[in-house]
N, C-alpha and C. Protein backbone atom coordinates (compact mmCIF):
# COMPACT_ATOMS: atom_id res chain seq x y z
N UNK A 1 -3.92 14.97 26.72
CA UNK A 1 -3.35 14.10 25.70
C UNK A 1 -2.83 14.97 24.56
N UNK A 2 -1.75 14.64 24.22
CA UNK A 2 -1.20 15.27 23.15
C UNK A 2 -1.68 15.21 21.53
N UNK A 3 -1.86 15.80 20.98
CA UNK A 3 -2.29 15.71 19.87
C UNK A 3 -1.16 16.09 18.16
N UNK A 4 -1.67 15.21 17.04
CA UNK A 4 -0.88 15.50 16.31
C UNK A 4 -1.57 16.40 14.90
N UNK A 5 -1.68 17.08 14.01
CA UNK A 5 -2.11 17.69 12.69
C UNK A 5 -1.61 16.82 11.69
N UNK A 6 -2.74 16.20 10.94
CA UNK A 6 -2.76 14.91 9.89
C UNK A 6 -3.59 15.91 9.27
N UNK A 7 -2.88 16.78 8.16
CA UNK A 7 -3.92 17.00 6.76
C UNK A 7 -5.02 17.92 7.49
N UNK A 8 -6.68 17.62 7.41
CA UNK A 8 -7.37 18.30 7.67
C UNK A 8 -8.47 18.17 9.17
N UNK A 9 -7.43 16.77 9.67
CA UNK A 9 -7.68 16.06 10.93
C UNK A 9 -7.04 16.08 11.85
N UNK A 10 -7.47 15.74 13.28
CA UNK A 10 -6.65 15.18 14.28
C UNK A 10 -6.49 13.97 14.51
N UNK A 11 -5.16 13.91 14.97
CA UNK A 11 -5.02 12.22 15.39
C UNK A 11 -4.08 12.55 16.87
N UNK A 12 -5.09 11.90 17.70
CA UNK A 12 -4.25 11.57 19.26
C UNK A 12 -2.63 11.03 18.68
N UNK A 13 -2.09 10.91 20.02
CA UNK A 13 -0.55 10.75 19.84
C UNK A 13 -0.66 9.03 20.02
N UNK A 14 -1.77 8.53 21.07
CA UNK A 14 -1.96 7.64 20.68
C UNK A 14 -2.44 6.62 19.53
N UNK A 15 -3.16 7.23 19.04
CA UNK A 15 -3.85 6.70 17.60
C UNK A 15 -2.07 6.73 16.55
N UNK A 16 -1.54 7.74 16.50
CA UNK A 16 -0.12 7.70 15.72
C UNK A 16 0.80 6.33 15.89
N UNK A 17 0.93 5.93 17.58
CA UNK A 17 2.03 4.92 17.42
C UNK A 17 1.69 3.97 16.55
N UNK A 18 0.11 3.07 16.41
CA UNK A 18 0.11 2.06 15.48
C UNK A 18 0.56 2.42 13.88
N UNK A 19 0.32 3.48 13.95
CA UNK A 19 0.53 4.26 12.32
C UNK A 19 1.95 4.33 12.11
N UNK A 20 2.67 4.31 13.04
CA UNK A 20 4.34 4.84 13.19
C UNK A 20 4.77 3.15 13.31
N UNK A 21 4.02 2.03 13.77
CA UNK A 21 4.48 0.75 13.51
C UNK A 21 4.06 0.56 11.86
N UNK A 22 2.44 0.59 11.50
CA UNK A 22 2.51 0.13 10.13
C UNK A 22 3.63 0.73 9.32
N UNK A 23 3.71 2.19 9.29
CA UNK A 23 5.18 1.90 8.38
C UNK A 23 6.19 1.57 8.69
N UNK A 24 6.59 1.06 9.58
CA UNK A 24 7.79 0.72 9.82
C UNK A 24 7.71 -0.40 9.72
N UNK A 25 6.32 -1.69 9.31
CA UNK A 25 6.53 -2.97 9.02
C UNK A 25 6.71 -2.29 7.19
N UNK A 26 6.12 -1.42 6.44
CA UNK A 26 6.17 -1.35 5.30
C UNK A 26 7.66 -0.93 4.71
N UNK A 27 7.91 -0.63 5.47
CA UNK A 27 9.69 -0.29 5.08
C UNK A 27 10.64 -1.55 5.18
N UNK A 28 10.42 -2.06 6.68
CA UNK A 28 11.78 -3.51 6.71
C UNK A 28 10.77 -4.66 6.64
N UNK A 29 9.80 -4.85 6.43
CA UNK A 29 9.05 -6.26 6.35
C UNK A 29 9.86 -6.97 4.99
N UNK A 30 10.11 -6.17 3.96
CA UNK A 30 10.22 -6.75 2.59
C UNK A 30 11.72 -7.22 2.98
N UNK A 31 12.61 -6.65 4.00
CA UNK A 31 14.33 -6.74 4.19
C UNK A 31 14.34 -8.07 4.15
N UNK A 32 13.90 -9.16 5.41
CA UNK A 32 14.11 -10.25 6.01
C UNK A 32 13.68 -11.01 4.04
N UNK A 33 12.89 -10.68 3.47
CA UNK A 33 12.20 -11.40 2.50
C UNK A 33 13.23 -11.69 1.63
N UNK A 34 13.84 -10.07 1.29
CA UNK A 34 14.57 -9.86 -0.28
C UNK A 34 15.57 -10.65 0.05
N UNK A 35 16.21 -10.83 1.92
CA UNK A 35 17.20 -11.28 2.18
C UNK A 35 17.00 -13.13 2.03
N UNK A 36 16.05 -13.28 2.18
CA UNK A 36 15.97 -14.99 2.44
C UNK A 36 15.89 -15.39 0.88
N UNK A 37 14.70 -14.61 -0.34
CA UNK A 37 14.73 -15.10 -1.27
C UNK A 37 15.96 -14.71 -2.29
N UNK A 38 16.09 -13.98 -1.77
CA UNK A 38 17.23 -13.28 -3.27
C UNK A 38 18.85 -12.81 -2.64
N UNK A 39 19.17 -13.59 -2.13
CA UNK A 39 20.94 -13.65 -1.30
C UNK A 39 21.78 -12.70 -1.92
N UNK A 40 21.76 -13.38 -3.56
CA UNK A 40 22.58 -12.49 -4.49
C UNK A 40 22.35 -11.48 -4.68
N UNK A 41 21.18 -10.84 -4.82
CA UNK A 41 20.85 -9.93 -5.58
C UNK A 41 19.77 -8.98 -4.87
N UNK A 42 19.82 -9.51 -3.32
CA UNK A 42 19.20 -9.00 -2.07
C UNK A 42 18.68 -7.33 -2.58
N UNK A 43 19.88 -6.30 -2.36
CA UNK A 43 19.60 -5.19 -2.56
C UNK A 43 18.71 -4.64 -3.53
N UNK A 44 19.11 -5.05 -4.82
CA UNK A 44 18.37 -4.77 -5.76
C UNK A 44 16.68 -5.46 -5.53
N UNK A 45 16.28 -6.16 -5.05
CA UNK A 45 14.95 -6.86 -4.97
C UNK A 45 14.24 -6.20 -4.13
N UNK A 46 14.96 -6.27 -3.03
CA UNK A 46 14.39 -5.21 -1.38
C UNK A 46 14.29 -3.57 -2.35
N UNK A 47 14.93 -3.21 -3.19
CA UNK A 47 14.62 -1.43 -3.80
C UNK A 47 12.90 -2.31 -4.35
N UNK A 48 12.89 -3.39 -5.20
CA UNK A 48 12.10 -3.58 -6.25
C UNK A 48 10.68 -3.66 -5.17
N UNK A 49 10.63 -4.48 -4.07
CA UNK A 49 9.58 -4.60 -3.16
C UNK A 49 8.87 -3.02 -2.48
N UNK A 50 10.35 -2.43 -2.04
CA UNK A 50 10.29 -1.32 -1.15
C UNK A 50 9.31 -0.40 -2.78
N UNK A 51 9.46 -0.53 -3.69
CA UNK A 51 8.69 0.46 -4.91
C UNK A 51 7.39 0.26 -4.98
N UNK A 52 6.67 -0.85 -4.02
CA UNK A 52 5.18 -1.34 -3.64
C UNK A 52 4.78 -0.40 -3.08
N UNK A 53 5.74 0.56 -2.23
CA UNK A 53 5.04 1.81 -1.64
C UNK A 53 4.49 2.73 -2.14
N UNK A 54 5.30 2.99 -3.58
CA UNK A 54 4.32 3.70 -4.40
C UNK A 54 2.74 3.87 -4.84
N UNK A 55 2.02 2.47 -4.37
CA UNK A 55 0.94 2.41 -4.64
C UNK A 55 -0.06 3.37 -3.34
N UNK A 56 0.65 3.96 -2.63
CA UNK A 56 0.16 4.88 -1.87
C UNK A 56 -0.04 6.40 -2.20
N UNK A 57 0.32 6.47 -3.66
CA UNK A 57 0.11 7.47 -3.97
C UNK A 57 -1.14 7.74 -3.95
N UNK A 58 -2.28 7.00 -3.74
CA UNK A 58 -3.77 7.31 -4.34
C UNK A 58 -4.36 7.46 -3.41
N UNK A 59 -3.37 7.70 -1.67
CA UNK A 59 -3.72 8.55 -0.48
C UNK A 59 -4.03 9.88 -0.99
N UNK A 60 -3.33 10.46 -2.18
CA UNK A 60 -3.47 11.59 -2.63
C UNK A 60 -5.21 12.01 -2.53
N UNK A 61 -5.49 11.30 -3.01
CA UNK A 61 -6.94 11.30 -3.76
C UNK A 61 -7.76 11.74 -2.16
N UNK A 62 -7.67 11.11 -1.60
CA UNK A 62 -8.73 10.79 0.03
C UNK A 62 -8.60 12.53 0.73
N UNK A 63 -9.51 12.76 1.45
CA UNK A 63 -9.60 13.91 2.00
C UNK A 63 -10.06 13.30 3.78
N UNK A 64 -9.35 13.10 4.59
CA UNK A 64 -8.26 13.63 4.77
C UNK A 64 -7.11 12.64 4.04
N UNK A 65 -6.17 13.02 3.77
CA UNK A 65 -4.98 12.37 3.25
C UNK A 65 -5.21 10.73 4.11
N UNK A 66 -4.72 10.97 5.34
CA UNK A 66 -4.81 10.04 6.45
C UNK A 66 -5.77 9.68 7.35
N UNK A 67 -6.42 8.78 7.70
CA UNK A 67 -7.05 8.81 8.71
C UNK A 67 -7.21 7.30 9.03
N UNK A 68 -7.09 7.15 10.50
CA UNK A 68 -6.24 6.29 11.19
C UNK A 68 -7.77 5.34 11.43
N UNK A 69 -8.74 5.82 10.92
CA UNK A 69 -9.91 4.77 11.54
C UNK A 69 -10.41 4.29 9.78
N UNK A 70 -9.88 4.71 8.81
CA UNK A 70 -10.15 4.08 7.38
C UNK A 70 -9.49 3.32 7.40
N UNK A 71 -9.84 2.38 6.38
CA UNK A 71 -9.43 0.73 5.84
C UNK A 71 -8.85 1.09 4.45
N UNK A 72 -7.58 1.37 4.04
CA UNK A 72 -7.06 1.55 2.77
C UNK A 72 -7.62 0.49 1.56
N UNK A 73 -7.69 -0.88 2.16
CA UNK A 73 -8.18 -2.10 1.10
C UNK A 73 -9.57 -1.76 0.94
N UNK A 74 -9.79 -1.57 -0.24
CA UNK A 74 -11.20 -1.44 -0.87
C UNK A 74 -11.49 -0.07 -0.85
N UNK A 75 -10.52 1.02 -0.59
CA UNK A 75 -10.91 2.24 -0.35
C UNK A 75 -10.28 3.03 -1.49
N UNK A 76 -9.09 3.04 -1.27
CA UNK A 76 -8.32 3.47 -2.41
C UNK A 76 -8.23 3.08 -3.73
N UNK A 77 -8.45 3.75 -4.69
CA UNK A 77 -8.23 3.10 -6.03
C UNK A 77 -7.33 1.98 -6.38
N UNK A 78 -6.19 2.25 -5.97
CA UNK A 78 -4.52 1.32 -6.05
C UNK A 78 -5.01 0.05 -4.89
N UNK A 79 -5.71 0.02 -4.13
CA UNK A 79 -5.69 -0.68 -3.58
C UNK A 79 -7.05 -1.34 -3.34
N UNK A 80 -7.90 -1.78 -4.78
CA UNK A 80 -8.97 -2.44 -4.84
C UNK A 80 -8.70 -3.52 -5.30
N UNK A 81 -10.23 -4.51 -6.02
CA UNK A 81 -9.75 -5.62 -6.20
C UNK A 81 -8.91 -5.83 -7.22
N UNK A 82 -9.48 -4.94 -8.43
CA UNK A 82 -8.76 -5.49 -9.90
C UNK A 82 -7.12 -5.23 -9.50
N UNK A 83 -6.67 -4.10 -9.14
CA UNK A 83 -4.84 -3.88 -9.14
C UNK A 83 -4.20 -5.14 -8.23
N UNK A 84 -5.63 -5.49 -6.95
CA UNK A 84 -4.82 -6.23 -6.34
C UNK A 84 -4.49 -8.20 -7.06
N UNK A 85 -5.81 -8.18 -7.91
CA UNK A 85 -5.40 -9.41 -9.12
C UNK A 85 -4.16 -9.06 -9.68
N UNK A 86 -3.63 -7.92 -10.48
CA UNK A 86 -2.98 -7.51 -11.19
C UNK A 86 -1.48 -7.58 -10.23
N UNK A 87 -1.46 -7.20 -8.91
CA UNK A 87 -0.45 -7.59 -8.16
C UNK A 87 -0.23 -9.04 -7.88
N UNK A 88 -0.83 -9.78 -7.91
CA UNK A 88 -1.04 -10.74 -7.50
C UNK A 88 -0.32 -11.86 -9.02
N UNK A 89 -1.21 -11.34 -10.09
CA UNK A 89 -0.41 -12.00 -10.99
C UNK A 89 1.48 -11.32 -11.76
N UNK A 90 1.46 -10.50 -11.09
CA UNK A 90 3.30 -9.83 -11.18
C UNK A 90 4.27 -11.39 -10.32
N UNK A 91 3.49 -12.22 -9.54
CA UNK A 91 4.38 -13.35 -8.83
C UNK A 91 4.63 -14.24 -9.77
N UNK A 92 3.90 -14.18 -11.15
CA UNK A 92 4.03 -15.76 -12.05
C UNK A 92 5.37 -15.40 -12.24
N UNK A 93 5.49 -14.50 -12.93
CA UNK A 93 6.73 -14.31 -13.84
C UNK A 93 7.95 -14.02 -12.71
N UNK A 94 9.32 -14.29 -12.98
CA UNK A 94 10.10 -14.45 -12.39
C UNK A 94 10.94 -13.03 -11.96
N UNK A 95 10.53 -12.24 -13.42
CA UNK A 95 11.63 -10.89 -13.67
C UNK A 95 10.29 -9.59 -12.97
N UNK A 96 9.00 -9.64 -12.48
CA UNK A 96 8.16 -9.35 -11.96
C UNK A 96 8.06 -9.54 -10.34
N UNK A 97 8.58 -10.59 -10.15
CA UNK A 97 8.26 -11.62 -8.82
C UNK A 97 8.49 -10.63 -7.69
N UNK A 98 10.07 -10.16 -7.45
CA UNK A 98 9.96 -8.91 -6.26
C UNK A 98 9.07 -7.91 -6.32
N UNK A 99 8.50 -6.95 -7.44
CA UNK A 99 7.97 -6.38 -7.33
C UNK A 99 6.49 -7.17 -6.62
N UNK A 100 6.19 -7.59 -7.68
CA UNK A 100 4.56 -8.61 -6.85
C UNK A 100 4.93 -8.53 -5.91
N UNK A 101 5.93 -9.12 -4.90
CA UNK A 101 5.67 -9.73 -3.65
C UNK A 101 5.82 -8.26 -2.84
N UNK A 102 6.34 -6.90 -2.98
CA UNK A 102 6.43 -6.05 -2.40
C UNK A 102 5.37 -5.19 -2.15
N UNK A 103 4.18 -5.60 -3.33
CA UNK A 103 2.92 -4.99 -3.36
C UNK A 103 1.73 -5.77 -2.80
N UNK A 104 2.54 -7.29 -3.11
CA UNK A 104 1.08 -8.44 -2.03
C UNK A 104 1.36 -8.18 -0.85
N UNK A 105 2.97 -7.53 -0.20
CA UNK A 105 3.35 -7.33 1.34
C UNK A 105 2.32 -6.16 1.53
N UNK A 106 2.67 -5.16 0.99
CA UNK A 106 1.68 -4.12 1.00
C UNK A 106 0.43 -3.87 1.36
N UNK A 107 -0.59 -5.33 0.52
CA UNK A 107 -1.70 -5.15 0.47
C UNK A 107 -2.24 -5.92 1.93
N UNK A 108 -1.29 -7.15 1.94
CA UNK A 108 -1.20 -7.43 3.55
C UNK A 108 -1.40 -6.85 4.75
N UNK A 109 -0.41 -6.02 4.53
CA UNK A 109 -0.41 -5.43 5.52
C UNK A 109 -1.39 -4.22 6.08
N UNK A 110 -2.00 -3.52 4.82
CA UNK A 110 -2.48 -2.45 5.13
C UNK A 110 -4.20 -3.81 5.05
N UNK A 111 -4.06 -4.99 5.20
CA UNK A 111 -5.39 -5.81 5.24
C UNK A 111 -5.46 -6.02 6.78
N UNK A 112 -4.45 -6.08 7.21
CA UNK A 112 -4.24 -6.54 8.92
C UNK A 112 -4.20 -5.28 9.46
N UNK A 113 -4.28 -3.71 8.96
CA UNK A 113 -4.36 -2.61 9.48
C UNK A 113 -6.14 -2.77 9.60
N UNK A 114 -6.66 -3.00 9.28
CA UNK A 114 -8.05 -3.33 8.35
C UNK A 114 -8.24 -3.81 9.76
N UNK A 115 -7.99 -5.01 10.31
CA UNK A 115 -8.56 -5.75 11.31
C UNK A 115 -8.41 -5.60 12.90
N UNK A 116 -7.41 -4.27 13.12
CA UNK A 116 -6.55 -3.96 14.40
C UNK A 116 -7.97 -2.81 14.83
């Protein structure tokens, strides 16, 4: 079996494909969204969602960077409960709203990584 170098770990080539799907729902998941809610102004909303990725910076923090059998929700700083209230209330407001929803996609998703 082929193997890949993640940081200070291994990860099978198998363990990678689900990892090579989650981001690739974290990149176009928000497209279909920015496109259905925001017609006009699509592009600009899909940048504002797609900037939810940033909250992955606090992979920084974790040793190994990656690892394909951790649960990011509840692990990572950016991605505990209080930021995720704090994401959660970015949906009231209107001039907030893409961003919220690019970081509740986020937290989604890496929640259903959680359960696979």
């Amino acid at each position: 079996m082929r193997y890949l170098l993640k940081s200070k770990s291994v990860v099978s080539a198998a363990q990678s494909k689900p990892a090579i799907l989650h981001i690739i729902l974290h990149i176009f998941l928000p497209l279909p969204v920015a496109a259905g809610l925001y017609r006009k102004a699509w592009l600009k909303n899909y940048g504002l969602m797609l900037a939810g990725l940033l909250i992955d910076v606090d992979h920084l923090l974790a040793d190994p960077i990656y690892d394909a059998e951790r649960c990011s929700v509840g692990f990572h700083p950016l991605h505990t409960i209080l930021p995720i209230v704090f994401y959660l209330m970015l949906l009231i407001h209107p001039k907030t709203r893409a961003l919220g929803i690019g970081l509740s996609l986020h937290i989604v998703l890496d929640g259903i990584d959680c359960l696979i």
